[in-house]
N, C-alpha and C. Protein backbone atom coordinates (compact mmCIF):
# COMPACT_ATOMS: atom_id res chain seq x y z
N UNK A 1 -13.44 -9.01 -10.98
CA UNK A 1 -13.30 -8.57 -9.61
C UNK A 1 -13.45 -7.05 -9.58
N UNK A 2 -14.14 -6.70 -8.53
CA UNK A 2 -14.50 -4.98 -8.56
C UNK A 2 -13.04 -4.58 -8.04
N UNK A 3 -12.80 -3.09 -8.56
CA UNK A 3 -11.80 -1.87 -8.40
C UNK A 3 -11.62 -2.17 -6.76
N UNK A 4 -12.42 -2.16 -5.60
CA UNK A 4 -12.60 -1.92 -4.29
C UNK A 4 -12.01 -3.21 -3.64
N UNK A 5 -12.42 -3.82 -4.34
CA UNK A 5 -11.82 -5.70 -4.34
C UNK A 5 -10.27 -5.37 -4.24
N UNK A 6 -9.89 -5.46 -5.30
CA UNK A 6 -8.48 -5.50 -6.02
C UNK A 6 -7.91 -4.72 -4.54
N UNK A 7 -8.38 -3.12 -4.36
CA UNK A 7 -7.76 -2.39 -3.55
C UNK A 7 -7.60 -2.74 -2.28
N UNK A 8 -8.30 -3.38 -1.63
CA UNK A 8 -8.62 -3.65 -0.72
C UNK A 8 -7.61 -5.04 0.02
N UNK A 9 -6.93 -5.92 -1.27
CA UNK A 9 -6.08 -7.44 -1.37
C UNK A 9 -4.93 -6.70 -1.29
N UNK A 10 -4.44 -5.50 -2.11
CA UNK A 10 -3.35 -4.58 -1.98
C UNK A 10 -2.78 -4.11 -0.94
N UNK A 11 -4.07 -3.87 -0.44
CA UNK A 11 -3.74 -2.72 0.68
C UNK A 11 -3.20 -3.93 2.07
N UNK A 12 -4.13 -4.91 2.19
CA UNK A 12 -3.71 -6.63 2.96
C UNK A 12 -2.30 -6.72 2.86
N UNK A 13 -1.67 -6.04 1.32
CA UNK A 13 -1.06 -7.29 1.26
C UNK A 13 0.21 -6.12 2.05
N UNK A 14 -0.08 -4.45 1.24
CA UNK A 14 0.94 -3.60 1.52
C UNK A 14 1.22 -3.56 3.13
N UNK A 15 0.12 -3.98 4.31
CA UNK A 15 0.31 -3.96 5.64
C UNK A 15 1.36 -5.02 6.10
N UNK A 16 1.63 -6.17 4.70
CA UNK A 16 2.58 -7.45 5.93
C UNK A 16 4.48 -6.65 5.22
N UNK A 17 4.48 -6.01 4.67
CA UNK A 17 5.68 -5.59 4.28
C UNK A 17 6.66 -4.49 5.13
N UNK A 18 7.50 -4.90 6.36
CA UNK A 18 8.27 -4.26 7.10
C UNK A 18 9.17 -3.20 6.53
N UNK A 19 8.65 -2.23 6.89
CA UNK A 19 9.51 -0.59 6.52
C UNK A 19 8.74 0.18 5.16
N UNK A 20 7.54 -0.22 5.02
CA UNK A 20 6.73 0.30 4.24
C UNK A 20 5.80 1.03 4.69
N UNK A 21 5.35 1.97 4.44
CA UNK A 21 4.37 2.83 4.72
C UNK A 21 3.38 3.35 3.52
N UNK A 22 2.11 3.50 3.81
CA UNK A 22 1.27 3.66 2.75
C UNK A 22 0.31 4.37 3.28
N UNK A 23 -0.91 5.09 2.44
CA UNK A 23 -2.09 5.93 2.54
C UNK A 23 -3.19 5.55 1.60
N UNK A 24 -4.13 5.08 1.87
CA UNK A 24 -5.45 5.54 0.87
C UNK A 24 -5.11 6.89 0.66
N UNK A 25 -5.58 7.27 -0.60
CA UNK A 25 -6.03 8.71 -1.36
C UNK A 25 -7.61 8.42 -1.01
N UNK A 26 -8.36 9.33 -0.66
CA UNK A 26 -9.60 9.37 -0.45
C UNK A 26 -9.83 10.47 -1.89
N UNK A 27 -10.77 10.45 -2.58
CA UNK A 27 -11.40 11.32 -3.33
C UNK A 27 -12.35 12.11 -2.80
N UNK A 28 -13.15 12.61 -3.95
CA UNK A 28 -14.16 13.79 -3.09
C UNK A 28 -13.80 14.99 -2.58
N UNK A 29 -14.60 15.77 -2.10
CA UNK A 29 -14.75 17.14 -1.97
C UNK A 29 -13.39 17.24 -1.27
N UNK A 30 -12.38 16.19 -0.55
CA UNK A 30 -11.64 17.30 0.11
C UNK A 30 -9.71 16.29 -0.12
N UNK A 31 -10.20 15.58 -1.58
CA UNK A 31 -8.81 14.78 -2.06
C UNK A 31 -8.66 15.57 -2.97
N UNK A 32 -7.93 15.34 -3.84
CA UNK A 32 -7.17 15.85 -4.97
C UNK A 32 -7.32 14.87 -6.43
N UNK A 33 -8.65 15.66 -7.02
CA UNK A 33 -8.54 14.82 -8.65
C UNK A 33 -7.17 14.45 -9.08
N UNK A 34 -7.46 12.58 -9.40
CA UNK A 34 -6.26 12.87 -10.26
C UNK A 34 -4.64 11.73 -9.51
N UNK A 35 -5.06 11.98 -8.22
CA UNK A 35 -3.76 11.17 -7.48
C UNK A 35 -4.17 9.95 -7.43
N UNK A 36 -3.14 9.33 -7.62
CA UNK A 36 -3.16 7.65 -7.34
C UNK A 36 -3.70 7.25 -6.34
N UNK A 37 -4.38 5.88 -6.10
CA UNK A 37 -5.22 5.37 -5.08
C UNK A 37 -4.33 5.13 -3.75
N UNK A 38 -2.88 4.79 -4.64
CA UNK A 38 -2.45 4.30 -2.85
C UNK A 38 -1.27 4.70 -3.12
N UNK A 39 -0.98 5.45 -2.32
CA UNK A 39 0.73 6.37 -1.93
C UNK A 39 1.48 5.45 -0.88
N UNK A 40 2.42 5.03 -1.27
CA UNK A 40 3.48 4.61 -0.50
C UNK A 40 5.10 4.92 -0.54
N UNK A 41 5.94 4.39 0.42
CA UNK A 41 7.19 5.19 1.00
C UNK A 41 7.79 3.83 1.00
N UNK A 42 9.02 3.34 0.27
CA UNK A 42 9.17 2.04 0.54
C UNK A 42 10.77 2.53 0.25
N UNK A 43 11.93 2.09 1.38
CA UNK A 43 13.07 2.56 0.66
C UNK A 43 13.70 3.35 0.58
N UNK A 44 12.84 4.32 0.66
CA UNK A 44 13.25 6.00 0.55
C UNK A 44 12.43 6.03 -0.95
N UNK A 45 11.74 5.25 -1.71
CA UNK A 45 10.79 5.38 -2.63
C UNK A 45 9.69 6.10 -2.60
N UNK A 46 9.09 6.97 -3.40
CA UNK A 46 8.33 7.38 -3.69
C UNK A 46 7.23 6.52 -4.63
N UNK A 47 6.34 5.63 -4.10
CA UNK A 47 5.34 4.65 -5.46
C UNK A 47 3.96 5.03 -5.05
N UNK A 48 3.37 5.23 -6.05
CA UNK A 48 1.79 5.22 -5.98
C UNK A 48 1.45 4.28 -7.08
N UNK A 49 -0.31 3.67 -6.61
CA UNK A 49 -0.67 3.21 -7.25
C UNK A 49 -1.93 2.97 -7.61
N UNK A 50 -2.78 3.48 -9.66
CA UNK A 50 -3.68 3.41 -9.61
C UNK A 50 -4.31 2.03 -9.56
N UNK A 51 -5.32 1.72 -8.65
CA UNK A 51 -6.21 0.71 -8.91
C UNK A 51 -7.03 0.60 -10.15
N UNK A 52 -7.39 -0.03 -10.98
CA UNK A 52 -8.04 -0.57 -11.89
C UNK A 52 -8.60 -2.06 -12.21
N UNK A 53 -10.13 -1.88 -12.06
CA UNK A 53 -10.36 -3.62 -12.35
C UNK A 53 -10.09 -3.59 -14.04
N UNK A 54 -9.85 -4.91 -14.19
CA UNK A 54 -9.22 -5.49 -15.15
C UNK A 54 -9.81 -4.53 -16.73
N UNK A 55 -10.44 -4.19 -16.83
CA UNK A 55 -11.13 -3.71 -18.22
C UNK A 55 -11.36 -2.46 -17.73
N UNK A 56 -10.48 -1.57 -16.28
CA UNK A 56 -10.56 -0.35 -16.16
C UNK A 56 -9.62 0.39 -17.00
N UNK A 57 -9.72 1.82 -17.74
CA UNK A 57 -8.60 2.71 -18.04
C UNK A 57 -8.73 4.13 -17.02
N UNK A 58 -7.05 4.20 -16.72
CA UNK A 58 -7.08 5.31 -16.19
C UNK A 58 -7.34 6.75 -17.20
N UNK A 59 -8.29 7.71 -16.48
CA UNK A 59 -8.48 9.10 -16.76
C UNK A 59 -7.53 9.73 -17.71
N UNK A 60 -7.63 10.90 -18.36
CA UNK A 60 -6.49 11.41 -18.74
C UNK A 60 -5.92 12.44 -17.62
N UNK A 61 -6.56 12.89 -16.63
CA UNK A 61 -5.97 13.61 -15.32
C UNK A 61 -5.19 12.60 -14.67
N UNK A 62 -5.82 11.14 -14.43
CA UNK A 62 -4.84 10.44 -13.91
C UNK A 62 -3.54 9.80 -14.46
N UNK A 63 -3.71 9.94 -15.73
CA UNK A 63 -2.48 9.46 -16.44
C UNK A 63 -1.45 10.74 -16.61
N UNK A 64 -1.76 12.26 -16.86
CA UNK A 64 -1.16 13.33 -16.60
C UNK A 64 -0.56 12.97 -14.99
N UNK A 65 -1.00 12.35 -14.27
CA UNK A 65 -0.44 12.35 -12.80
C UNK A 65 0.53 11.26 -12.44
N UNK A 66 0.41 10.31 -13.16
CA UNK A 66 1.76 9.31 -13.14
C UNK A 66 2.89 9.83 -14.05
N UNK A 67 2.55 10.38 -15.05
CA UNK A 67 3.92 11.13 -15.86
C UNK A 67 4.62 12.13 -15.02
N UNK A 68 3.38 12.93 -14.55
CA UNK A 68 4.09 13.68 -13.18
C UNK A 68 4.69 13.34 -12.50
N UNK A 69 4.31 12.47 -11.65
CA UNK A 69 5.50 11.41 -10.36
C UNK A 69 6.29 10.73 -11.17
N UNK A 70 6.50 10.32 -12.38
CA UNK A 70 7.62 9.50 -13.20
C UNK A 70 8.88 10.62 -13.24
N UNK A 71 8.31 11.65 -13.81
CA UNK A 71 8.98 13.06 -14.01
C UNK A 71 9.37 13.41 -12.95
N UNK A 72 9.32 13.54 -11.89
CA UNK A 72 9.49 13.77 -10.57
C UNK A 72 10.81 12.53 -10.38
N UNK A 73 11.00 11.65 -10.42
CA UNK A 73 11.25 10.52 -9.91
C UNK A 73 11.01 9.49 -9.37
N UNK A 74 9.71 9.73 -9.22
CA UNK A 74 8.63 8.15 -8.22
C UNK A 74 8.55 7.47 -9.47
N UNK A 75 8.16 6.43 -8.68
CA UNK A 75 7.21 5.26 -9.31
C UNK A 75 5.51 5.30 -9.30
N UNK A 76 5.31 5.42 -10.45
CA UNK A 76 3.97 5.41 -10.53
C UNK A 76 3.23 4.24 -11.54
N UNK A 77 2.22 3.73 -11.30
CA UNK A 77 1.76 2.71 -12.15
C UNK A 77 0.42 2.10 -12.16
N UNK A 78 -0.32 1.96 -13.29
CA UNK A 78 -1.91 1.42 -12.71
C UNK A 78 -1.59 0.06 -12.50
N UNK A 79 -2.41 -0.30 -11.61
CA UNK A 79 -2.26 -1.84 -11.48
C UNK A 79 -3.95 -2.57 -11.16
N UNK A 80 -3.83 -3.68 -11.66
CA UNK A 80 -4.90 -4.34 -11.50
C UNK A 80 -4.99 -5.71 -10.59
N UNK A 81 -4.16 -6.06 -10.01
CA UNK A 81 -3.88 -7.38 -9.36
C UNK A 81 -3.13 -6.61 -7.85
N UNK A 82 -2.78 -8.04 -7.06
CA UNK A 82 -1.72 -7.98 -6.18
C UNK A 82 -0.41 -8.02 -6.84
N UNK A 83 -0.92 -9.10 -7.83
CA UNK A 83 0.82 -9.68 -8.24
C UNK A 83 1.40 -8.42 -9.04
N UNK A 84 0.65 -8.16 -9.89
CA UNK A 84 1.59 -6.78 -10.53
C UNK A 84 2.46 -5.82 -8.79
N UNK A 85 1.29 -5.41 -8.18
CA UNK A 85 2.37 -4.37 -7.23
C UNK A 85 3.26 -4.95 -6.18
N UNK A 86 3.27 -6.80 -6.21
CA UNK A 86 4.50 -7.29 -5.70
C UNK A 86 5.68 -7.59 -6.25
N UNK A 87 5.24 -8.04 -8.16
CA UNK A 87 6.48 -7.20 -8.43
C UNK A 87 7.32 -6.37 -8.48
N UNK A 88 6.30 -5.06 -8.35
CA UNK A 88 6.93 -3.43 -8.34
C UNK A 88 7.44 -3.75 -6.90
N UNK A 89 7.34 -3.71 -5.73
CA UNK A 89 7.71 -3.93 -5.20
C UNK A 89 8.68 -4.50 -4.64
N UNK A 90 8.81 -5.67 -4.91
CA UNK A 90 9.72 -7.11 -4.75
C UNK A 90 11.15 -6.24 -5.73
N UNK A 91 10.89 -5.28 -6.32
CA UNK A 91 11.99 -4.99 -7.45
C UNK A 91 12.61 -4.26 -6.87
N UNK A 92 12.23 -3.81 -5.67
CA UNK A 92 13.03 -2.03 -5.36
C UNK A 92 14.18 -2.90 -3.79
């Protein structure tokens, strides 16, 4: 399943979840190398999350950027499915 796929079932799924809030990261000339695909507010949580199709690895800028938000206190995590970020989810 393509990266855009995956993101796209996520993002479906992050809209039916009451008191959640979320953002595409857009890349390109006017995003920020490096940030997770999808920023969300769940809780008073701080979670982002990289998309990856299944045999994707994240960057080493993007993996410097989840240690960052870990370090920080968010939740950060690549994910490749729905089900992985309804666990993360479903957990908080």
């Amino acid at each position: 399943m393509k990266e855009k796929t995956i993101e796209n079932k996520i993002k479906t799924y992050l809209k039916t979840i009451d008191g959640l809030y979320f953002f595409k990261e857009h890349g390109g000339l006017y995003g920020t190398a490096g940030v997770p695909d999808i920023i969300c507010c769940y809780k008073g949580l701080f979670i982002a999350f990289e998309v990856k199709a299944e045999s994707g690895k994240a960057t080493a800028l993007q993996d410097a950027t989840i240690k960052r938000i870990r370090k920080a206190g968010g939740i950060a995590e690549v994910v490749r499915s729905v089900e992985e970020v309804k666990r993360i989810i479903e957990s908080k």
